[in-house]
N, C-alpha and C. Protein backbone atom coordinates (compact mmCIF):
# COMPACT_ATOMS: atom_id res chain seq x y z
N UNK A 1 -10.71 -10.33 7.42
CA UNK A 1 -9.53 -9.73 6.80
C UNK A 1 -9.65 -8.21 6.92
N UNK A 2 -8.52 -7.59 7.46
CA UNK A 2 -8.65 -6.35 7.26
C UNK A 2 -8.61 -5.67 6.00
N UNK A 3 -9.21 -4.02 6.25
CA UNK A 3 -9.15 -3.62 5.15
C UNK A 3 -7.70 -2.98 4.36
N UNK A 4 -7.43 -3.00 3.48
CA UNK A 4 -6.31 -2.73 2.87
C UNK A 4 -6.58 -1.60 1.82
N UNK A 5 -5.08 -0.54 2.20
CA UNK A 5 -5.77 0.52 1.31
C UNK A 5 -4.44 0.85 0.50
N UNK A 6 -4.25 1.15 -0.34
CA UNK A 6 -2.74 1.78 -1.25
C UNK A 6 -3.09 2.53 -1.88
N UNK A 7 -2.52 3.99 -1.77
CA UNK A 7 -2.25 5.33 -2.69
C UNK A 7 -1.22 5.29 -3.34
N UNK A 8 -1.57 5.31 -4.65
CA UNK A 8 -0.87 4.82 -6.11
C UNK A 8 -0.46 6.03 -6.97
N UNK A 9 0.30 5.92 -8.03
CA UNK A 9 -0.07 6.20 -9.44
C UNK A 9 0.56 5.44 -10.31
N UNK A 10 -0.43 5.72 -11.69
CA UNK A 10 -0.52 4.79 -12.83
C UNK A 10 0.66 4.13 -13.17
N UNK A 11 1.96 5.60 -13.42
CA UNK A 11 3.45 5.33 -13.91
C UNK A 11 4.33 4.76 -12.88
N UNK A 12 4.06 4.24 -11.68
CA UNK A 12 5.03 4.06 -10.55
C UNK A 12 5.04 2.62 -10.47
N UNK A 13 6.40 1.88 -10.99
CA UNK A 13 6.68 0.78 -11.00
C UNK A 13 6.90 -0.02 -9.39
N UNK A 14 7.03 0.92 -8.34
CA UNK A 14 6.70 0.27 -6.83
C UNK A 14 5.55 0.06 -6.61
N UNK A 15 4.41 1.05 -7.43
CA UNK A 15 2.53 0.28 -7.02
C UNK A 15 2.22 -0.76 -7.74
N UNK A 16 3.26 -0.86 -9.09
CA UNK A 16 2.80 -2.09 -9.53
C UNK A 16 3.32 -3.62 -8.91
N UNK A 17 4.86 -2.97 -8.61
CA UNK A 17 5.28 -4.62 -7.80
C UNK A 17 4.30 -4.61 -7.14
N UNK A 18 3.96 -3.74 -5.72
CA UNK A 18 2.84 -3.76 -4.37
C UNK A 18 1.70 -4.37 -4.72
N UNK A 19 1.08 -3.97 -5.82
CA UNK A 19 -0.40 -4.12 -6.08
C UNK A 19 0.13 -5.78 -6.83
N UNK A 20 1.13 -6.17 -7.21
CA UNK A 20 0.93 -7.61 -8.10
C UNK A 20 0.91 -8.21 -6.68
N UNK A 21 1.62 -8.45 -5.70
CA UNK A 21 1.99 -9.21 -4.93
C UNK A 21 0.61 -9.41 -3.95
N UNK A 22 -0.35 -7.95 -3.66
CA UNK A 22 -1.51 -8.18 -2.90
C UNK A 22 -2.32 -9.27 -4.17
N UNK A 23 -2.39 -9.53 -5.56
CA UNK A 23 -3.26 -9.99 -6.06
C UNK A 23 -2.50 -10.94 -6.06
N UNK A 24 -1.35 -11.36 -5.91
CA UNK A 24 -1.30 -12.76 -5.90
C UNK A 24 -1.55 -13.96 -4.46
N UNK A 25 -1.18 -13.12 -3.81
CA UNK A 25 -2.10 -13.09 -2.21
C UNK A 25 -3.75 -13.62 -2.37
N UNK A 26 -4.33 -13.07 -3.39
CA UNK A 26 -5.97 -12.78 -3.65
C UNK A 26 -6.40 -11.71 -2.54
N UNK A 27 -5.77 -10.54 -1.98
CA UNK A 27 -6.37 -9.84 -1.18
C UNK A 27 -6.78 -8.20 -2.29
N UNK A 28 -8.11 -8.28 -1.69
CA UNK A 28 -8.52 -7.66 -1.84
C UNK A 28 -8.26 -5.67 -1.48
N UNK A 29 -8.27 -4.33 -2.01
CA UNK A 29 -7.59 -3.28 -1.65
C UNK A 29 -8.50 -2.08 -2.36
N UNK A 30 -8.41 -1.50 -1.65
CA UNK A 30 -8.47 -0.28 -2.11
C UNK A 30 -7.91 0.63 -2.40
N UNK A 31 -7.88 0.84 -4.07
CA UNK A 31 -6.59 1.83 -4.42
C UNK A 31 -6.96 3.09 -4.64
N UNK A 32 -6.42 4.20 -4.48
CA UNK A 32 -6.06 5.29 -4.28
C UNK A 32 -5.33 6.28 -5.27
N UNK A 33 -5.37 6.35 -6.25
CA UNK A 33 -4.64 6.79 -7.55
C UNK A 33 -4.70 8.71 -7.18
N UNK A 34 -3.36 8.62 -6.74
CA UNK A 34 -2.75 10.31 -6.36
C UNK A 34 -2.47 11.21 -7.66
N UNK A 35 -2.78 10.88 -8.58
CA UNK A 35 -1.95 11.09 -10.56
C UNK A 35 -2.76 11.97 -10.15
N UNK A 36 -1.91 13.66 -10.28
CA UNK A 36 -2.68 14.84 -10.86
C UNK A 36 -4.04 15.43 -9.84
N UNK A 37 -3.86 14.71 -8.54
CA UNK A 37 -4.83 15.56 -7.52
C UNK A 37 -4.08 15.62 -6.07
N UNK A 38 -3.51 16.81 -6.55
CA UNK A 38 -3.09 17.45 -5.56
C UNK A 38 -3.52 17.26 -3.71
N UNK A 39 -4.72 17.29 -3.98
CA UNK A 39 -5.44 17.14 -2.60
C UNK A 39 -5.29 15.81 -1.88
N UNK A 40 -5.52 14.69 -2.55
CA UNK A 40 -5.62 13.38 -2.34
C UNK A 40 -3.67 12.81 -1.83
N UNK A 41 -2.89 13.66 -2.65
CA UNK A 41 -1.47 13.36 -2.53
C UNK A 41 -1.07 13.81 -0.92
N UNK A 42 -1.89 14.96 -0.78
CA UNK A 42 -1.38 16.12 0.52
C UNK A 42 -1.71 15.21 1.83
N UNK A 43 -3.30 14.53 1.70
CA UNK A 43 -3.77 13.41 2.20
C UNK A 43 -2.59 12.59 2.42
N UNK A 44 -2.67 11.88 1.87
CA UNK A 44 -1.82 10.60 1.56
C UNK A 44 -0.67 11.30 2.67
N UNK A 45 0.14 12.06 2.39
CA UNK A 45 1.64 12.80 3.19
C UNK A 45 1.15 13.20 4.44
N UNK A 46 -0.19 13.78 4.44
CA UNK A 46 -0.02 13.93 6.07
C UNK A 46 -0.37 12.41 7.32
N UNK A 47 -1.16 11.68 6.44
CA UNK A 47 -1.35 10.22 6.93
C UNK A 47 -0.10 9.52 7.19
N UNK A 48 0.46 9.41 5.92
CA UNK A 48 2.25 8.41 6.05
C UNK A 48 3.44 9.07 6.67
N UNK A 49 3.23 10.52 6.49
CA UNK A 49 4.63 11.51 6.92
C UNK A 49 5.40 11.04 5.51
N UNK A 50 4.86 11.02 4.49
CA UNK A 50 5.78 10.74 3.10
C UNK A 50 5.01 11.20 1.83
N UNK A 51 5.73 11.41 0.97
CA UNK A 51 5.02 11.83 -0.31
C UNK A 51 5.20 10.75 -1.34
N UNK A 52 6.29 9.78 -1.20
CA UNK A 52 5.78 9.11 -2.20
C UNK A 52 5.13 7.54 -2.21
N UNK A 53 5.30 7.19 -3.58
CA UNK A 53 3.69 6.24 -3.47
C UNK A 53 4.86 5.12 -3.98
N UNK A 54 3.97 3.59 -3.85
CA UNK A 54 2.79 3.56 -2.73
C UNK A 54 3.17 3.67 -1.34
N UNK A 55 2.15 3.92 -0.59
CA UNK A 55 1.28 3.88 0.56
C UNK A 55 0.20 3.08 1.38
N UNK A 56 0.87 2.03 1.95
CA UNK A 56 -0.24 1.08 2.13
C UNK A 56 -0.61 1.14 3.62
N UNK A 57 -1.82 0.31 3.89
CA UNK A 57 -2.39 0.66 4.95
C UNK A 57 -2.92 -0.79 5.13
N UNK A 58 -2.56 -1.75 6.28
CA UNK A 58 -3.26 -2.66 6.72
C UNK A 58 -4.03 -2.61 7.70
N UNK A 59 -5.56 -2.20 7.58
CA UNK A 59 -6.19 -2.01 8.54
C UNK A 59 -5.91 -0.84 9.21
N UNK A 60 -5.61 -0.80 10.45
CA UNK A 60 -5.10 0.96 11.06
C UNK A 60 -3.30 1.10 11.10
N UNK A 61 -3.21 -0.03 10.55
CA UNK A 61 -1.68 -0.10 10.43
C UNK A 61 -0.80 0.27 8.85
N UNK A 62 -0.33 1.32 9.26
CA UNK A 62 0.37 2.03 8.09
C UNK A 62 1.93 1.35 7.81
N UNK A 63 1.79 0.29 6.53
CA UNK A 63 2.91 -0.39 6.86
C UNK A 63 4.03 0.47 5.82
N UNK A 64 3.68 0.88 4.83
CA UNK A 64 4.88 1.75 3.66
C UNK A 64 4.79 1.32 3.12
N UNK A 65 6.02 1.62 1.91
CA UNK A 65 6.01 1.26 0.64
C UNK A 65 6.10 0.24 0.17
N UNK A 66 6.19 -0.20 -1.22
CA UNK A 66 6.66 -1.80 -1.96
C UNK A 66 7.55 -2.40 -1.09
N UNK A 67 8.57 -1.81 -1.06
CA UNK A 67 10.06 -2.74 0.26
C UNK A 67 9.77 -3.06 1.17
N UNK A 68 8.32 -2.04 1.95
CA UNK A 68 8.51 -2.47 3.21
C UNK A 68 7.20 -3.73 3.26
N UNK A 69 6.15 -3.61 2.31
CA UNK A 69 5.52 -4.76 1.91
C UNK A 69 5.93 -5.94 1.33
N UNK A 70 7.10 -6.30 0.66
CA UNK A 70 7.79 -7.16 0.18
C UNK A 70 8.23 -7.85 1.38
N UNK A 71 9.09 -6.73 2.19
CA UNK A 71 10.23 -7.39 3.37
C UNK A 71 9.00 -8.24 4.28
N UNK A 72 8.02 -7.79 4.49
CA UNK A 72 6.75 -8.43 5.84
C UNK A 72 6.89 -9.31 4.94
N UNK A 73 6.56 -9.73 3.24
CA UNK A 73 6.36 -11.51 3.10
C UNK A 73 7.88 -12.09 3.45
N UNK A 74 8.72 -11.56 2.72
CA UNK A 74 9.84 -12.39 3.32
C UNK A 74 9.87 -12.87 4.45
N UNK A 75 9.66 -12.14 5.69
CA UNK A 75 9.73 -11.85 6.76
C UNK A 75 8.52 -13.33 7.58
N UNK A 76 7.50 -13.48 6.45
CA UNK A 76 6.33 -14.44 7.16
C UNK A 76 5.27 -13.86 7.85
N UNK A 77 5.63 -12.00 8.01
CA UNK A 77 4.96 -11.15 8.63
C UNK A 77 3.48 -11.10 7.91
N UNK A 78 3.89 -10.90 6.54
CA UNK A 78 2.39 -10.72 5.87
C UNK A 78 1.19 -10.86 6.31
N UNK A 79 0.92 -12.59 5.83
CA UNK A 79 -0.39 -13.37 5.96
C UNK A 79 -0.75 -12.78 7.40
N UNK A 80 -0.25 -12.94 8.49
CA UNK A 80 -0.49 -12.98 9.83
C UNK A 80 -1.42 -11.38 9.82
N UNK A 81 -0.98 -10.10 9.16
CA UNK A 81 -0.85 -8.98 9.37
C UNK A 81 -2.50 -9.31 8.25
N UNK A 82 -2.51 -10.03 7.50
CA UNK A 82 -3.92 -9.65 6.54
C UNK A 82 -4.77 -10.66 7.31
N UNK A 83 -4.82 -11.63 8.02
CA UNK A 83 -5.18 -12.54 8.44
C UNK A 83 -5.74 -11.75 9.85
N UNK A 84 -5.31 -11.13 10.28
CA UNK A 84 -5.86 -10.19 11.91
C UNK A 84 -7.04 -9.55 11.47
């Protein structure tokens, strides 16, 4: 399974849909909490070309935000994409 990474914060109701849906998956992630460090956010924007969160990362593949992680399960894209 690849590795999975999401740059978060605490108050942002899109990391929480993102982050429920990877745990209901059972996949495992590494989160990234941007709240109040400047540096880590600047990160995050020059990686995605975006500032806001989340930010996910499947493996070397930068897929975006909650919608665009939602739309891959709709889609059937998911599993395949954590499964590589």
């Amino acid at each position: 399974m690849p590795n999975v990474v999401i740059y978060t914060t605490a108050w942002c109701p899109f990391c929480i849909r993102a982050k429920a849906l990877l745990d209901r998956k059972g996949v495992a992630y590494e989160e990234i909490p941007v709240d109040g460090n400047p540096s880590l956010r600047a990160e995050m924007a020059s990686k995605a070309g975006r500032t806001s969160v989340p930010q996910i990362w499947i493996g070397d593949q930068h897929v975006g935000g909650c919608d665009e992680l939602h739309a891959l399960e709709r889609a059937g894209r998911l599993d395949p994409l954590l499964q590589a």
